[in-house]
PDB file of N, CA and C in Angstrom:
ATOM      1  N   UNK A   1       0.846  -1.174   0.000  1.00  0.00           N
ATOM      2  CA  UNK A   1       0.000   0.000   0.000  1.00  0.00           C
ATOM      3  C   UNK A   1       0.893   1.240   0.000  1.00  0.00           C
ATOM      4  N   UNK A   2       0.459   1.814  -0.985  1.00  0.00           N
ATOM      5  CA  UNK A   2       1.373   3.085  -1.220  1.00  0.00           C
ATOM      6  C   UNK A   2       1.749   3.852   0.157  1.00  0.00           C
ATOM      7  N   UNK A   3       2.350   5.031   0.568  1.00  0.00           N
ATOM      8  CA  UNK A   3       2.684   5.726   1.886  1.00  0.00           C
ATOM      9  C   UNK A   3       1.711   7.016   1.695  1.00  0.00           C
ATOM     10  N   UNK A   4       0.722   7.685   2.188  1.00  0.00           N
ATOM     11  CA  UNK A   4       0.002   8.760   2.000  1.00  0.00           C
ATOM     12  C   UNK A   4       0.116   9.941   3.065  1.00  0.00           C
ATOM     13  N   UNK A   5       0.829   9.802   3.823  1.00  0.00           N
ATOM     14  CA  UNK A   5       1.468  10.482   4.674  1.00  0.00           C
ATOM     15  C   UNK A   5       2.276  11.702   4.137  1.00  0.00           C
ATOM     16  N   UNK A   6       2.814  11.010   2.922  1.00  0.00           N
ATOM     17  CA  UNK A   6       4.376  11.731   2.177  1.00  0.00           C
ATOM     18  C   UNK A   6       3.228  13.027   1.322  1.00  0.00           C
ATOM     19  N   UNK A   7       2.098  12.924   1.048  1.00  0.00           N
ATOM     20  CA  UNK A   7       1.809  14.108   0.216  1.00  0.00           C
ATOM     21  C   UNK A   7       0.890  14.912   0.793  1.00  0.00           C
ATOM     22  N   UNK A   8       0.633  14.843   2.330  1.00  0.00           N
ATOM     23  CA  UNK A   8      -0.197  15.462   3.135  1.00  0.00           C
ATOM     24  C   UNK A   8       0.651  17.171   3.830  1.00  0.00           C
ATOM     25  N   UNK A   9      -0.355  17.736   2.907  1.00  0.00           N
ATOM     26  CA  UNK A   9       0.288  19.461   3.361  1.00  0.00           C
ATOM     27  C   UNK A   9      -0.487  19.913   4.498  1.00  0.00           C
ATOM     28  N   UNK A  10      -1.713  19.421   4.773  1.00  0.00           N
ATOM     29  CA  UNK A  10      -2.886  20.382   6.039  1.00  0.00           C
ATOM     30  C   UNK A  10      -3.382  19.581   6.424  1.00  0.00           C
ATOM     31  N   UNK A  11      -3.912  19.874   7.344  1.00  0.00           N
ATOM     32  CA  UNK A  11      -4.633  18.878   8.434  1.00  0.00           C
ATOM     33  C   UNK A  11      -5.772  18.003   7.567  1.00  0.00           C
ATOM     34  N   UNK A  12      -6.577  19.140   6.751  1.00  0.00           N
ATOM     35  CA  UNK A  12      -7.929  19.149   5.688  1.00  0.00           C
ATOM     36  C   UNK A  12      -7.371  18.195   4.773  1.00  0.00           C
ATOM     37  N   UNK A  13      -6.509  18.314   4.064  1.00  0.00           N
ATOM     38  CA  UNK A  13      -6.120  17.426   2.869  1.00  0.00           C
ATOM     39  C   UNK A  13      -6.252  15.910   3.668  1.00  0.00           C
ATOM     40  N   UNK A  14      -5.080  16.080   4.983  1.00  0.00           N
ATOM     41  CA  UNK A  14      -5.345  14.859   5.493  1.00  0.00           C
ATOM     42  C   UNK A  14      -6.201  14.199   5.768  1.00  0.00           C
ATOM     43  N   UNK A  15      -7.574  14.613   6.358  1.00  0.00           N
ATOM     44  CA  UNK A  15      -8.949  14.134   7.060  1.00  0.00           C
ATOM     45  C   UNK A  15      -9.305  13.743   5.566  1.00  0.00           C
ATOM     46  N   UNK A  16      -9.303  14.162   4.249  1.00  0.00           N
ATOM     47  CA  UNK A  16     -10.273  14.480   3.146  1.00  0.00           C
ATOM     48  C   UNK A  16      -9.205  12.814   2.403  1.00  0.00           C
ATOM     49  N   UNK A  17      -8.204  12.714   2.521  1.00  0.00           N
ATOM     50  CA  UNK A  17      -7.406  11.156   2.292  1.00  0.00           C
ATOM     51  C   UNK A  17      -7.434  10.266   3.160  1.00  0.00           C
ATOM     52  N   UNK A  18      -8.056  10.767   4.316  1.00  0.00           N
ATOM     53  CA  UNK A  18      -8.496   9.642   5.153  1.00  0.00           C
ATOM     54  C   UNK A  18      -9.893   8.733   4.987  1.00  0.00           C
ATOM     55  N   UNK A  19     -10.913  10.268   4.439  1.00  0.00           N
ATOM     56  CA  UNK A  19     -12.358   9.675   4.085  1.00  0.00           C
ATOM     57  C   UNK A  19     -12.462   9.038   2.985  1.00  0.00           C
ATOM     58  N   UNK A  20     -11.543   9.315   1.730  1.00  0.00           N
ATOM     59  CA  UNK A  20     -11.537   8.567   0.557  1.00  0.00           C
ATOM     60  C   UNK A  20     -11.328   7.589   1.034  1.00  0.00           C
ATOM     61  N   UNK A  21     -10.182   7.058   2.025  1.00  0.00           N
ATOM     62  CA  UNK A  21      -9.366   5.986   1.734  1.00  0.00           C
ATOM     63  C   UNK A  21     -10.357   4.963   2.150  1.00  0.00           C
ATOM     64  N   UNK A  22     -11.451   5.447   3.095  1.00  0.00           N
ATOM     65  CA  UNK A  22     -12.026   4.099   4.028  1.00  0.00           C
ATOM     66  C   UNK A  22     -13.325   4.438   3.582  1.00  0.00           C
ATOM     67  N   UNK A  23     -13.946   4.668   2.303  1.00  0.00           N
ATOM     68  CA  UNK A  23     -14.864   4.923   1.308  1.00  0.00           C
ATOM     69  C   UNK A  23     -16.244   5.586   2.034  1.00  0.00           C
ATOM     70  N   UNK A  24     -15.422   6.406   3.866  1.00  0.00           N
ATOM     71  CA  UNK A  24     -16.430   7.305   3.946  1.00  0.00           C
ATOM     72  C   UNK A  24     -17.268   8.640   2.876  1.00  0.00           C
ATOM     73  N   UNK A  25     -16.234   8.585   2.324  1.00  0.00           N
ATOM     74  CA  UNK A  25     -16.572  10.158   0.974  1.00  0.00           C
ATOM     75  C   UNK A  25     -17.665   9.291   0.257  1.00  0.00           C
ATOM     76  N   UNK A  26     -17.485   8.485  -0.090  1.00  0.00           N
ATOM     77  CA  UNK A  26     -18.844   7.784  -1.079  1.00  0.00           C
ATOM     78  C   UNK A  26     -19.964   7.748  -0.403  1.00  0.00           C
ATOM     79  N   UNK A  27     -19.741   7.183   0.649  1.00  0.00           N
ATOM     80  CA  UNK A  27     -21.271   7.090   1.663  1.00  0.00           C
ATOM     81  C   UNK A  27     -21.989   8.539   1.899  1.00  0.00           C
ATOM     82  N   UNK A  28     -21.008   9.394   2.108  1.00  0.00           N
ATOM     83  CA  UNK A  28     -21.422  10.999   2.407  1.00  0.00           C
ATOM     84  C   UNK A  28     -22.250  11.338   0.827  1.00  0.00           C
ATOM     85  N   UNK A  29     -21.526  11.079   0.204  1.00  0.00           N
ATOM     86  CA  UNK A  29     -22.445  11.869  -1.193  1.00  0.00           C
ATOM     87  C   UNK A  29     -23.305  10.957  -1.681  1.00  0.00           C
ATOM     88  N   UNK A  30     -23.464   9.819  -0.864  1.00  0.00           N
ATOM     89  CA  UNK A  30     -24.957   8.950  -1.154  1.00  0.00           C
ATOM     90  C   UNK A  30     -25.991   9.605  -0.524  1.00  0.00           C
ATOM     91  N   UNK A  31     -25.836   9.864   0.844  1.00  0.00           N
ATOM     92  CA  UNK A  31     -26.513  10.038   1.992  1.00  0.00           C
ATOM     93  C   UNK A  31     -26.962  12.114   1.881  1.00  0.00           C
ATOM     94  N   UNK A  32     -26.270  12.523   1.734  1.00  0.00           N
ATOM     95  CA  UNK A  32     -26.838  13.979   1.177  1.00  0.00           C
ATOM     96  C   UNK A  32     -27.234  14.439   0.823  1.00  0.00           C
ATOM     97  N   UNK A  33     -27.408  14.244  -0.456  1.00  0.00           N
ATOM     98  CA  UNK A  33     -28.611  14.689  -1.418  1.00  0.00           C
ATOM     99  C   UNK A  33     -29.774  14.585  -0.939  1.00  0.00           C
ATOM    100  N   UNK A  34     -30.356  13.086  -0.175  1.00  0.00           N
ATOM    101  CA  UNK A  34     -31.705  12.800   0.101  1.00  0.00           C
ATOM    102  C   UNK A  34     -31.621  14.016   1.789  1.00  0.00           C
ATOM    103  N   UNK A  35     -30.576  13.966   2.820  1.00  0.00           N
ATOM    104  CA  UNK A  35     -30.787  14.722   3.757  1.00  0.00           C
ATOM    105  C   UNK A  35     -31.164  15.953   3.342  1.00  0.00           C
ATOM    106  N   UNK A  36     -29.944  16.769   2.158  1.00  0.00           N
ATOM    107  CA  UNK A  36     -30.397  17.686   1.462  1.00  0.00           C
ATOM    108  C   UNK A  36     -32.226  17.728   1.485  1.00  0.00           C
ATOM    109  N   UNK A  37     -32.625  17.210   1.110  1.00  0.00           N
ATOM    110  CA  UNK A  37     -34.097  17.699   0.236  1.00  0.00           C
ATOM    111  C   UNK A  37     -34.923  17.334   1.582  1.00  0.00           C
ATOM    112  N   UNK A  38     -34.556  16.940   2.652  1.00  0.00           N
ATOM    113  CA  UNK A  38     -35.186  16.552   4.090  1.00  0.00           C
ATOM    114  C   UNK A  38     -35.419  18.097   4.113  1.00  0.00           C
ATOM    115  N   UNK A  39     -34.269  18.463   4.678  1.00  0.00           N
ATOM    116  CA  UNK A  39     -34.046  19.527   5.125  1.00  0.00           C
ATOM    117  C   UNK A  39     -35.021  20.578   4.637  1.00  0.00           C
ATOM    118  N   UNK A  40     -34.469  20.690   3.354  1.00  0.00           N
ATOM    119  CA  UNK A  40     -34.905  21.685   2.587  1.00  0.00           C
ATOM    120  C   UNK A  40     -36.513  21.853   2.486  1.00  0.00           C
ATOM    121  N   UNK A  41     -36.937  20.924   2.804  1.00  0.00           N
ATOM    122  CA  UNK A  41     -38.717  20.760   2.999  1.00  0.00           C
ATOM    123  C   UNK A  41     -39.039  21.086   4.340  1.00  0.00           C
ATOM    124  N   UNK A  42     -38.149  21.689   5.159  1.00  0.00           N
ATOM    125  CA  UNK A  42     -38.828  22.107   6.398  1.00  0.00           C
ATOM    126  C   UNK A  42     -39.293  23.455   6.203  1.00  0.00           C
ATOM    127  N   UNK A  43     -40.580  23.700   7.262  1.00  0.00           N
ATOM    128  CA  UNK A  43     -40.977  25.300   7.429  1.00  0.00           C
ATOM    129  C   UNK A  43     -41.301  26.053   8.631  1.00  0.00           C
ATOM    130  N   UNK A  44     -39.570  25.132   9.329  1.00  0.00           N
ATOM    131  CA  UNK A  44     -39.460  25.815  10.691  1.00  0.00           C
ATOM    132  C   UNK A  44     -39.449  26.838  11.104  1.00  0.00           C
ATOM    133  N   UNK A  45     -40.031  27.689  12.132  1.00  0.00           N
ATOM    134  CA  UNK A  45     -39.951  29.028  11.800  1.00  0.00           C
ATOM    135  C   UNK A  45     -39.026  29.767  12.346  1.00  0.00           C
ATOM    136  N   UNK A  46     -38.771  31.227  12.322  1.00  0.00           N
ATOM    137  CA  UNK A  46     -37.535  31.584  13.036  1.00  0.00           C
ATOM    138  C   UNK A  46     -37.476  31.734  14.913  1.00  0.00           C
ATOM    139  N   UNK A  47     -36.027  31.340  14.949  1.00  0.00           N
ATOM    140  CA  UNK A  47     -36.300  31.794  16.919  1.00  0.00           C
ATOM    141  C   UNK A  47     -37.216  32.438  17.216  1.00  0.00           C
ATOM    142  N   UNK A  48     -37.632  33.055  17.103  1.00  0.00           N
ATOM    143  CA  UNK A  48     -38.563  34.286  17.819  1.00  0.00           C
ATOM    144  C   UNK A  48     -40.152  33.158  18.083  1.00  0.00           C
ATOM    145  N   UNK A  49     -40.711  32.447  16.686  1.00  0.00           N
ATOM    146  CA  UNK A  49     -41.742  31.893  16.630  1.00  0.00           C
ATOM    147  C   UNK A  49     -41.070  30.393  16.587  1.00  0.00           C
ATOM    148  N   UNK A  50     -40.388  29.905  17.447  1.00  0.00           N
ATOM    149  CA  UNK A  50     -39.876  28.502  17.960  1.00  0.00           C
ATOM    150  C   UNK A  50     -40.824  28.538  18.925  1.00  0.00           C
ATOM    151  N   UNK A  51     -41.687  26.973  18.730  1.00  0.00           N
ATOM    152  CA  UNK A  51     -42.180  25.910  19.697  1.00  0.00           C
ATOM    153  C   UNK A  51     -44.013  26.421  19.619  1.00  0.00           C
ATOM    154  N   UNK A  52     -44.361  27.353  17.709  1.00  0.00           N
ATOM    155  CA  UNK A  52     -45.657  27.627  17.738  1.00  0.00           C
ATOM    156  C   UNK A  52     -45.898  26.880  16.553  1.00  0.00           C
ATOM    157  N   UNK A  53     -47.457  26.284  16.857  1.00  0.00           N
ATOM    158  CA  UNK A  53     -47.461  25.254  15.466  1.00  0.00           C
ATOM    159  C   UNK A  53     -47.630  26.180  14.593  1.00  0.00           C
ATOM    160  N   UNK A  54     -47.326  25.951  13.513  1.00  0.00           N
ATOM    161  CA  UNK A  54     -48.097  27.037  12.161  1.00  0.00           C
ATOM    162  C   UNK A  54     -49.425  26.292  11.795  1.00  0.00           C
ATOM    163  N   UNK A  55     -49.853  27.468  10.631  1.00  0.00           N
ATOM    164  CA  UNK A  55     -51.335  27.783  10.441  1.00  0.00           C
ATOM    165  C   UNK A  55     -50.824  27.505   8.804  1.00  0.00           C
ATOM    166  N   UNK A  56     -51.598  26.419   7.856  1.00  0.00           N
ATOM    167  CA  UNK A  56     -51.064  26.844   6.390  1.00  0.00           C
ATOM    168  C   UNK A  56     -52.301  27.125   5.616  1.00  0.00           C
ATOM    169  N   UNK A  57     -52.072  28.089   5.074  1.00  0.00           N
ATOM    170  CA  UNK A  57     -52.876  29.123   4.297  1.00  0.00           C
ATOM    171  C   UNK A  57     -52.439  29.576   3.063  1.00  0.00           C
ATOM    172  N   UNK A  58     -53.604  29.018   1.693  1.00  0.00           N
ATOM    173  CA  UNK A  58     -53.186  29.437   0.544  1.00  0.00           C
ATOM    174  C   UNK A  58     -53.715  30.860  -0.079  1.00  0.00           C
ATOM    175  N   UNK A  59     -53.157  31.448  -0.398  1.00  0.00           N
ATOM    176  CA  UNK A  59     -53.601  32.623  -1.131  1.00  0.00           C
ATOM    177  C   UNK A  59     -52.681  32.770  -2.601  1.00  0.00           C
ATOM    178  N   UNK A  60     -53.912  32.880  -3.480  1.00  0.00           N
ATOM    179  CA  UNK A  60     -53.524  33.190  -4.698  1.00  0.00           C
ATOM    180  C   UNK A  60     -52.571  32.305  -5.557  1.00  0.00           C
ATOM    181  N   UNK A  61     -52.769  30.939  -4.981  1.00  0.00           N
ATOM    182  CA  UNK A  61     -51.676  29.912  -5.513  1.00  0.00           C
ATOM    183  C   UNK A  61     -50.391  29.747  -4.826  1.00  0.00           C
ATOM    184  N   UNK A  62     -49.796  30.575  -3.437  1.00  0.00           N
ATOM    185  CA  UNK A  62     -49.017  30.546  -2.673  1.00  0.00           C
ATOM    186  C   UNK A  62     -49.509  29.926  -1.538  1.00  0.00           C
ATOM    187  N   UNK A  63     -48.454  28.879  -0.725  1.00  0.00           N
ATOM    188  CA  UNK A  63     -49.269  28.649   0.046  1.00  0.00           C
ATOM    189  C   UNK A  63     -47.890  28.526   1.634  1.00  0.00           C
ATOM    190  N   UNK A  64     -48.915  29.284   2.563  1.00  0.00           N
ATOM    191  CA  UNK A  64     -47.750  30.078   3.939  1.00  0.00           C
ATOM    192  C   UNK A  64     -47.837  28.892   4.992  1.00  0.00           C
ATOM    193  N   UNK A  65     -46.856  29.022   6.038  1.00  0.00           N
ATOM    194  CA  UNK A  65     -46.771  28.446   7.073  1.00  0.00           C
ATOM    195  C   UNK A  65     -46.993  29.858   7.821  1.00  0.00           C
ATOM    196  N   UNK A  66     -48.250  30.152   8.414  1.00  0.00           N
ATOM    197  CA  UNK A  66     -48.173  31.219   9.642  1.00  0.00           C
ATOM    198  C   UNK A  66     -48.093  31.296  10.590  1.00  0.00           C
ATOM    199  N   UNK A  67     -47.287  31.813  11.730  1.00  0.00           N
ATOM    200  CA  UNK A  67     -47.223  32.195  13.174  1.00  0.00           C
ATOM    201  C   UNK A  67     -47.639  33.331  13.426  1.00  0.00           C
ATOM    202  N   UNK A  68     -48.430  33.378  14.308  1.00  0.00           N
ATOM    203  CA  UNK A  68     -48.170  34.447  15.251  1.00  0.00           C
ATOM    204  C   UNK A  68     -48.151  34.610  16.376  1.00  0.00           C
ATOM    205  N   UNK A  69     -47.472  35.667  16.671  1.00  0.00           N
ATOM    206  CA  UNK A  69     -46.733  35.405  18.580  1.00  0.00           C
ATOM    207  C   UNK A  69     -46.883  37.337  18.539  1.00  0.00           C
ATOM    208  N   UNK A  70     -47.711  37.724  19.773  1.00  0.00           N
ATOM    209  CA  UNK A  70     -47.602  38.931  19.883  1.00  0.00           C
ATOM    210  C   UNK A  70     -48.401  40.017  18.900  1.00  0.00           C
ATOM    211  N   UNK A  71     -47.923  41.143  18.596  1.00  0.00           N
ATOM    212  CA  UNK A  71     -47.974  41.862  17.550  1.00  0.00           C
ATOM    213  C   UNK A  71     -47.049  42.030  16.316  1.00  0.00           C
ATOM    214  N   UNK A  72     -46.644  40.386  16.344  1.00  0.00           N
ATOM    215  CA  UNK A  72     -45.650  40.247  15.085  1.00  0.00           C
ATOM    216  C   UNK A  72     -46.287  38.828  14.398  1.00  0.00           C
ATOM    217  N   UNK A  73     -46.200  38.568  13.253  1.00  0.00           N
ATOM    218  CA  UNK A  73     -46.469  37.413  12.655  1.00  0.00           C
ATOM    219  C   UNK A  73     -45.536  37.010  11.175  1.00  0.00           C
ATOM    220  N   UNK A  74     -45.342  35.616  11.426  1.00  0.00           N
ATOM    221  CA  UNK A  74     -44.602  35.454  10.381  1.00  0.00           C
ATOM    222  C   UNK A  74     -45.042  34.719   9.157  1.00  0.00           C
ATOM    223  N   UNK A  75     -44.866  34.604   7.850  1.00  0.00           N
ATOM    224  CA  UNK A  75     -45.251  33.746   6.647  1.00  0.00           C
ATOM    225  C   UNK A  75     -44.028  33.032   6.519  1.00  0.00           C
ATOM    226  N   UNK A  76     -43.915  31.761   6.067  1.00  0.00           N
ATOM    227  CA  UNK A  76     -42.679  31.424   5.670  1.00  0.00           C
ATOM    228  C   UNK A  76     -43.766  30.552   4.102  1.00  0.00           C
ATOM    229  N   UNK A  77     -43.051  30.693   3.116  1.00  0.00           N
ATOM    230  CA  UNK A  77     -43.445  30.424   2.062  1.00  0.00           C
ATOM    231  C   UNK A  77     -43.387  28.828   1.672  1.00  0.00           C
ATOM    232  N   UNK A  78     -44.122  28.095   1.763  1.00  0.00           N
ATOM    233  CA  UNK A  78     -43.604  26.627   1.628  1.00  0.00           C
ATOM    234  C   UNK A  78     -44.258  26.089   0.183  1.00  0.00           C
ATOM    235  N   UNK A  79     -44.217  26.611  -0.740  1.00  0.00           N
ATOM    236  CA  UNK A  79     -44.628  25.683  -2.180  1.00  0.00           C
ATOM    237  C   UNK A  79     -43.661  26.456  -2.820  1.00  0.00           C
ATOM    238  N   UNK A  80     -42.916  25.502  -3.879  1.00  0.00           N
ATOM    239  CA  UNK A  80     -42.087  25.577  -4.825  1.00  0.00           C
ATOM    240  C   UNK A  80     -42.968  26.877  -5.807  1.00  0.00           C
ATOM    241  N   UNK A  81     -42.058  28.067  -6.373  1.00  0.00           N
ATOM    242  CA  UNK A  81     -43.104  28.622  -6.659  1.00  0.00           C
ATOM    243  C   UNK A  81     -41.601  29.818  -7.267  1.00  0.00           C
ATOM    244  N   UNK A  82     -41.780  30.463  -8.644  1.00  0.00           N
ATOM    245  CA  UNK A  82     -41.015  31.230  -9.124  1.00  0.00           C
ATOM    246  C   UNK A  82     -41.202  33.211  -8.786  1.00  0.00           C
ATOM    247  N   UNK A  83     -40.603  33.482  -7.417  1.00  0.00           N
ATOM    248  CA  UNK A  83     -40.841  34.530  -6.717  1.00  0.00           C
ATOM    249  C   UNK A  83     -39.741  35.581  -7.236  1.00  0.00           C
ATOM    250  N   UNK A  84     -39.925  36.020  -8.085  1.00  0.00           N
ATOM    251  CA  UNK A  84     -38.313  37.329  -8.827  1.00  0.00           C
ATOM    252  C   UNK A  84     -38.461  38.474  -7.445  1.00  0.00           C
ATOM    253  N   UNK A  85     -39.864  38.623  -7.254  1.00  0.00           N
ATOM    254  CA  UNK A  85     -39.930  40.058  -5.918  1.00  0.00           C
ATOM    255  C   UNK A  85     -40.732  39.667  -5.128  1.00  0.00           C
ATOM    256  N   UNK A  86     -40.447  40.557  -4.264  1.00  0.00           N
ATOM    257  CA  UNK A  86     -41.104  40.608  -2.749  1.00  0.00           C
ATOM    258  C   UNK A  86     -42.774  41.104  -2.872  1.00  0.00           C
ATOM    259  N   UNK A  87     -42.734  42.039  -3.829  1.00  0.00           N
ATOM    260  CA  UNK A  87     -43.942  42.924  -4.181  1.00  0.00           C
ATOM    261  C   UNK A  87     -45.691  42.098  -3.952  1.00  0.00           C
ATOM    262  N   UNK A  88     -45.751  41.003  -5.153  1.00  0.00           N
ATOM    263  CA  UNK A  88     -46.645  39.976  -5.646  1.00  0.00           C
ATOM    264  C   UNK A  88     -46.609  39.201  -4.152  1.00  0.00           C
ATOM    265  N   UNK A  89     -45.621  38.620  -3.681  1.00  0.00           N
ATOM    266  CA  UNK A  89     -45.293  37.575  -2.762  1.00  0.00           C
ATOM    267  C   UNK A  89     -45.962  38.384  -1.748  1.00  0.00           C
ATOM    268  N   UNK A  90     -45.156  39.287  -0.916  1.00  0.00           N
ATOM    269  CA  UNK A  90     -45.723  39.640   0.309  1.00  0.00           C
ATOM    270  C   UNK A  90     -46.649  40.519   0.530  1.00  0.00           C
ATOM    271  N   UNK A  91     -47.392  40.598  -0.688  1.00  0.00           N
ATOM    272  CA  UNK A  91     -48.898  41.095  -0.629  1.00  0.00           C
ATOM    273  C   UNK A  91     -49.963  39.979  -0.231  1.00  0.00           C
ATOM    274  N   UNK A  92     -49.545  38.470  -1.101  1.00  0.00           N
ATOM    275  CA  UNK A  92     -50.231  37.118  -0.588  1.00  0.00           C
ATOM    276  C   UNK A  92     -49.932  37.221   0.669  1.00  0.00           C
ATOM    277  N   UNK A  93     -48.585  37.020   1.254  1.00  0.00           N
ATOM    278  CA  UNK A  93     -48.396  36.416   2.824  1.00  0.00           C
ATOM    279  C   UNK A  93     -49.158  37.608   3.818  1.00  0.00           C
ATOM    280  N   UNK A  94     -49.502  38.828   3.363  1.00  0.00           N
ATOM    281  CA  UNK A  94     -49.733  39.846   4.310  1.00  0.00           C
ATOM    282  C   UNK A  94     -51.526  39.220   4.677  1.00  0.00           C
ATOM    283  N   UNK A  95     -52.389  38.898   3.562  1.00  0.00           N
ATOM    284  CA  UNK A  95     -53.732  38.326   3.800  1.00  0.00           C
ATOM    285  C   UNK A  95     -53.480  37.131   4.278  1.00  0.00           C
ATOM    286  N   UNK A  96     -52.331  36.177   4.260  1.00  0.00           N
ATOM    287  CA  UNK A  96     -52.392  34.739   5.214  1.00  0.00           C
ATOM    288  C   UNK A  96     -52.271  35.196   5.971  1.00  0.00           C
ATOM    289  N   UNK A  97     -51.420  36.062   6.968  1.00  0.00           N
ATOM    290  CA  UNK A  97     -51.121  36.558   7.858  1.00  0.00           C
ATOM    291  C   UNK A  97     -52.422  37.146   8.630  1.00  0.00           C
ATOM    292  N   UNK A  98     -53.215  37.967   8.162  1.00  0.00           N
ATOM    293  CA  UNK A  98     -54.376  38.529   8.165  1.00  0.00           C
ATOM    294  C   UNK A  98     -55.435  37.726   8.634  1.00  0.00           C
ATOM    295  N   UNK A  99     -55.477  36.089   7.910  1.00  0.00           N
ATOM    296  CA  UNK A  99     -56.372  35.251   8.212  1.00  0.00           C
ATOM    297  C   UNK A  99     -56.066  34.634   9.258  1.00  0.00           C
ATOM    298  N   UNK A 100     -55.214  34.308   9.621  1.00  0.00           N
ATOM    299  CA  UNK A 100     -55.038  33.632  10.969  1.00  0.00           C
ATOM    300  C   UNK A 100     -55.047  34.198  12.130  1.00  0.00           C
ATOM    301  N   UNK A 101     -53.923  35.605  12.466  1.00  0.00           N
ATOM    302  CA  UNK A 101     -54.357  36.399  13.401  1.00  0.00           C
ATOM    303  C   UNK A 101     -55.448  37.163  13.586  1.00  0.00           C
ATOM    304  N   UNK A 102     -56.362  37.587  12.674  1.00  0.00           N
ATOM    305  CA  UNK A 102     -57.797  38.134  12.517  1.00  0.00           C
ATOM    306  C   UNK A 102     -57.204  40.271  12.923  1.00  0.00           C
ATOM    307  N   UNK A 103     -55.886  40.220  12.689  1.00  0.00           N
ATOM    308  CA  UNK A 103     -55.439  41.545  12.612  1.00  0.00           C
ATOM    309  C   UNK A 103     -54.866  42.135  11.374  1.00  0.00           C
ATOM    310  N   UNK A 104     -55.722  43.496  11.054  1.00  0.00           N
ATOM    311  CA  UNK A 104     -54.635  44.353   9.586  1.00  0.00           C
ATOM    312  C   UNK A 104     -52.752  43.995   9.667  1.00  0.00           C
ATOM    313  N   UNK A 105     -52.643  44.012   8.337  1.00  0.00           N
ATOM    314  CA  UNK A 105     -50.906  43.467   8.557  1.00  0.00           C
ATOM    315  C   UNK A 105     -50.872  45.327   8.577  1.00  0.00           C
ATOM    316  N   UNK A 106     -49.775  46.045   9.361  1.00  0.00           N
ATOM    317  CA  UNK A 106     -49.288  47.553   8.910  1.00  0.00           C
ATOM    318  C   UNK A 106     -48.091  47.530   8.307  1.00  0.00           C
ATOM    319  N   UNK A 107     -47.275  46.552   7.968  1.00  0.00           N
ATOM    320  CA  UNK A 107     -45.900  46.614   7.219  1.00  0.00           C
ATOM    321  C   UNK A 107     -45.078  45.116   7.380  1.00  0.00           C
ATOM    322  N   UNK A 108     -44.851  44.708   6.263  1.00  0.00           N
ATOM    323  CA  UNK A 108     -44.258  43.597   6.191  1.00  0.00           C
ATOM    324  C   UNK A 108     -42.747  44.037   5.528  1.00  0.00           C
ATOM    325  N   UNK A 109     -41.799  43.058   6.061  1.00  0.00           N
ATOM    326  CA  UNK A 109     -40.300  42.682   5.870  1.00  0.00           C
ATOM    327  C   UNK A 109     -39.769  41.437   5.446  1.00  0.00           C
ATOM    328  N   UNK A 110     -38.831  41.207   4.913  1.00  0.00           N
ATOM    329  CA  UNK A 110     -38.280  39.852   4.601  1.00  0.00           C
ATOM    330  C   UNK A 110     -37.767  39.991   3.355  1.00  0.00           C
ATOM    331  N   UNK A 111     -37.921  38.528   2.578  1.00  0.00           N
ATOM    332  CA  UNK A 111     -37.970  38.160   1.607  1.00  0.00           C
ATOM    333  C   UNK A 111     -38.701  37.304   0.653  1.00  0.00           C
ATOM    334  N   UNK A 112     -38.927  37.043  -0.367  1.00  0.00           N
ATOM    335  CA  UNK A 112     -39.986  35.636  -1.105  1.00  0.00           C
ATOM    336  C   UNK A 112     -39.967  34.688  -0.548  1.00  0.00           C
ATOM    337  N   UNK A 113     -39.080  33.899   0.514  1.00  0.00           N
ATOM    338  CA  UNK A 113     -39.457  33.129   1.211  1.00  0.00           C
ATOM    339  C   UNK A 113     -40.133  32.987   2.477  1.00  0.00           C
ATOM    340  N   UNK A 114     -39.400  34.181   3.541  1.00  0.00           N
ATOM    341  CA  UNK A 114     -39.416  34.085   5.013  1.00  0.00           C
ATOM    342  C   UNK A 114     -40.157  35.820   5.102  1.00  0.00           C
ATOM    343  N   UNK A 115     -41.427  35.645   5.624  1.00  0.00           N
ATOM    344  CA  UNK A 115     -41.971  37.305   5.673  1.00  0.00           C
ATOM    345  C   UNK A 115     -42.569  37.230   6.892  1.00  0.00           C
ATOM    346  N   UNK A 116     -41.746  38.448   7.474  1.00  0.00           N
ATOM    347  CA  UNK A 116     -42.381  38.837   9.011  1.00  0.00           C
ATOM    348  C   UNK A 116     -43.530  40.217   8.837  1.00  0.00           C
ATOM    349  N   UNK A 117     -44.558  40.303   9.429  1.00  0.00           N
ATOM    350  CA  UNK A 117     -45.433  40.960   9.638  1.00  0.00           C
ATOM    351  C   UNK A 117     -45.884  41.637  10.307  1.00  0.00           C
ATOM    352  N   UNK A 118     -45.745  43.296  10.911  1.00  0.00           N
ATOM    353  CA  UNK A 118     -46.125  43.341  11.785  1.00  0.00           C
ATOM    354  C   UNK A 118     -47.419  44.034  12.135  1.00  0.00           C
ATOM    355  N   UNK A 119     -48.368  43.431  13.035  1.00  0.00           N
ATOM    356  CA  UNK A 119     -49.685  43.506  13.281  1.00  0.00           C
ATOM    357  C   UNK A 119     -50.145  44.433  13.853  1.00  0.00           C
ATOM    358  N   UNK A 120     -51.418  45.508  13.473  1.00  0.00           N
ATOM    359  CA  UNK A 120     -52.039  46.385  13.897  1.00  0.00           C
ATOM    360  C   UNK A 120     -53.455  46.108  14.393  1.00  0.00           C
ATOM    361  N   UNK A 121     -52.952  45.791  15.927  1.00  0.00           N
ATOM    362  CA  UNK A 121     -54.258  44.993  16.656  1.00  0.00           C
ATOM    363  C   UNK A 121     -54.276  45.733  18.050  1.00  0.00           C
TER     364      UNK A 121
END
C-alpha cells in the first residue's frame, strides 16, 4: 500500500485522504442529497416563533406556514413557486397573515421566502 502520509500538506487534505481511503466520501455523497431535500422541505420558523405550530394558508396559488406570537407574525413560504420580488409575494403572505391572526398586517419585511409581519391589533 502506497505511503500517504508523504503528500499530506494540512490537516484538511489529510482528514479528506483519510475519508476517501475508508470509502467514507462515497457514503457521504450517497446520503446527502436525500438529507439535502429533508431539510430543505422544512418550514421551521424563526427563533422568535420557535415551539408555535403554524397555520397553512393558501392565497392566490401561494401557500404560507403562519405564526403568530404577539404583535408580530410570520409567513414562511412553503410551495415551490417562481418569486423574482417581494412585491406579488408579500402582498399574498400579508392576507395569510391577516387570516389567521384576525389583525390588519401595517408593514411587512423579509424576503420571497421568510416574511415577518407586523400587526395592527
Amino acid at each position: 500500500m502506497p505511503d500517504r502520509t508523504a503528500c499530506r500538506s494540512s490537516p484538511v487534505q489529510a482528514l479528506l485522504t483519510d475519508l476517501c481511503a475508508d470509502g467514507a466520501m462515497t457514503r457521504l455523497m450517497i446520503l446527502f442529497p436525500p438529507l439535502l431535500l429533508i431539510l430543505a422541505a422544512c418550514d421551521g420558523g424563526s427563533p422568535h416563533f420557535m415551539g408555535i405550530e403554524p397555520t397553512r394558508v393558501e392565497v392566490e396559488g401561494s401557500v404560507f406556514a403562519v405564526r403568530v406570537k404577539g404583535r408580530l407574525a410570520e409567513a414562511v413560504r412553503i410551495n415551490p413557486q417562481y418569486a423574482p420580488r417581494m412585491g406579488p409575494i408579500g402582498a399574498r403572505a400579508a392576507r395569510a397573515m391577516e387570516q389567521v391572526s384576525g389583525c390588519p398586517v401595517r408593514e411587512v419585511r423579509g424576503d420571497q421566502a421568510l416574511i415577518l409581519g407586523i400587526l395592527d391589533c
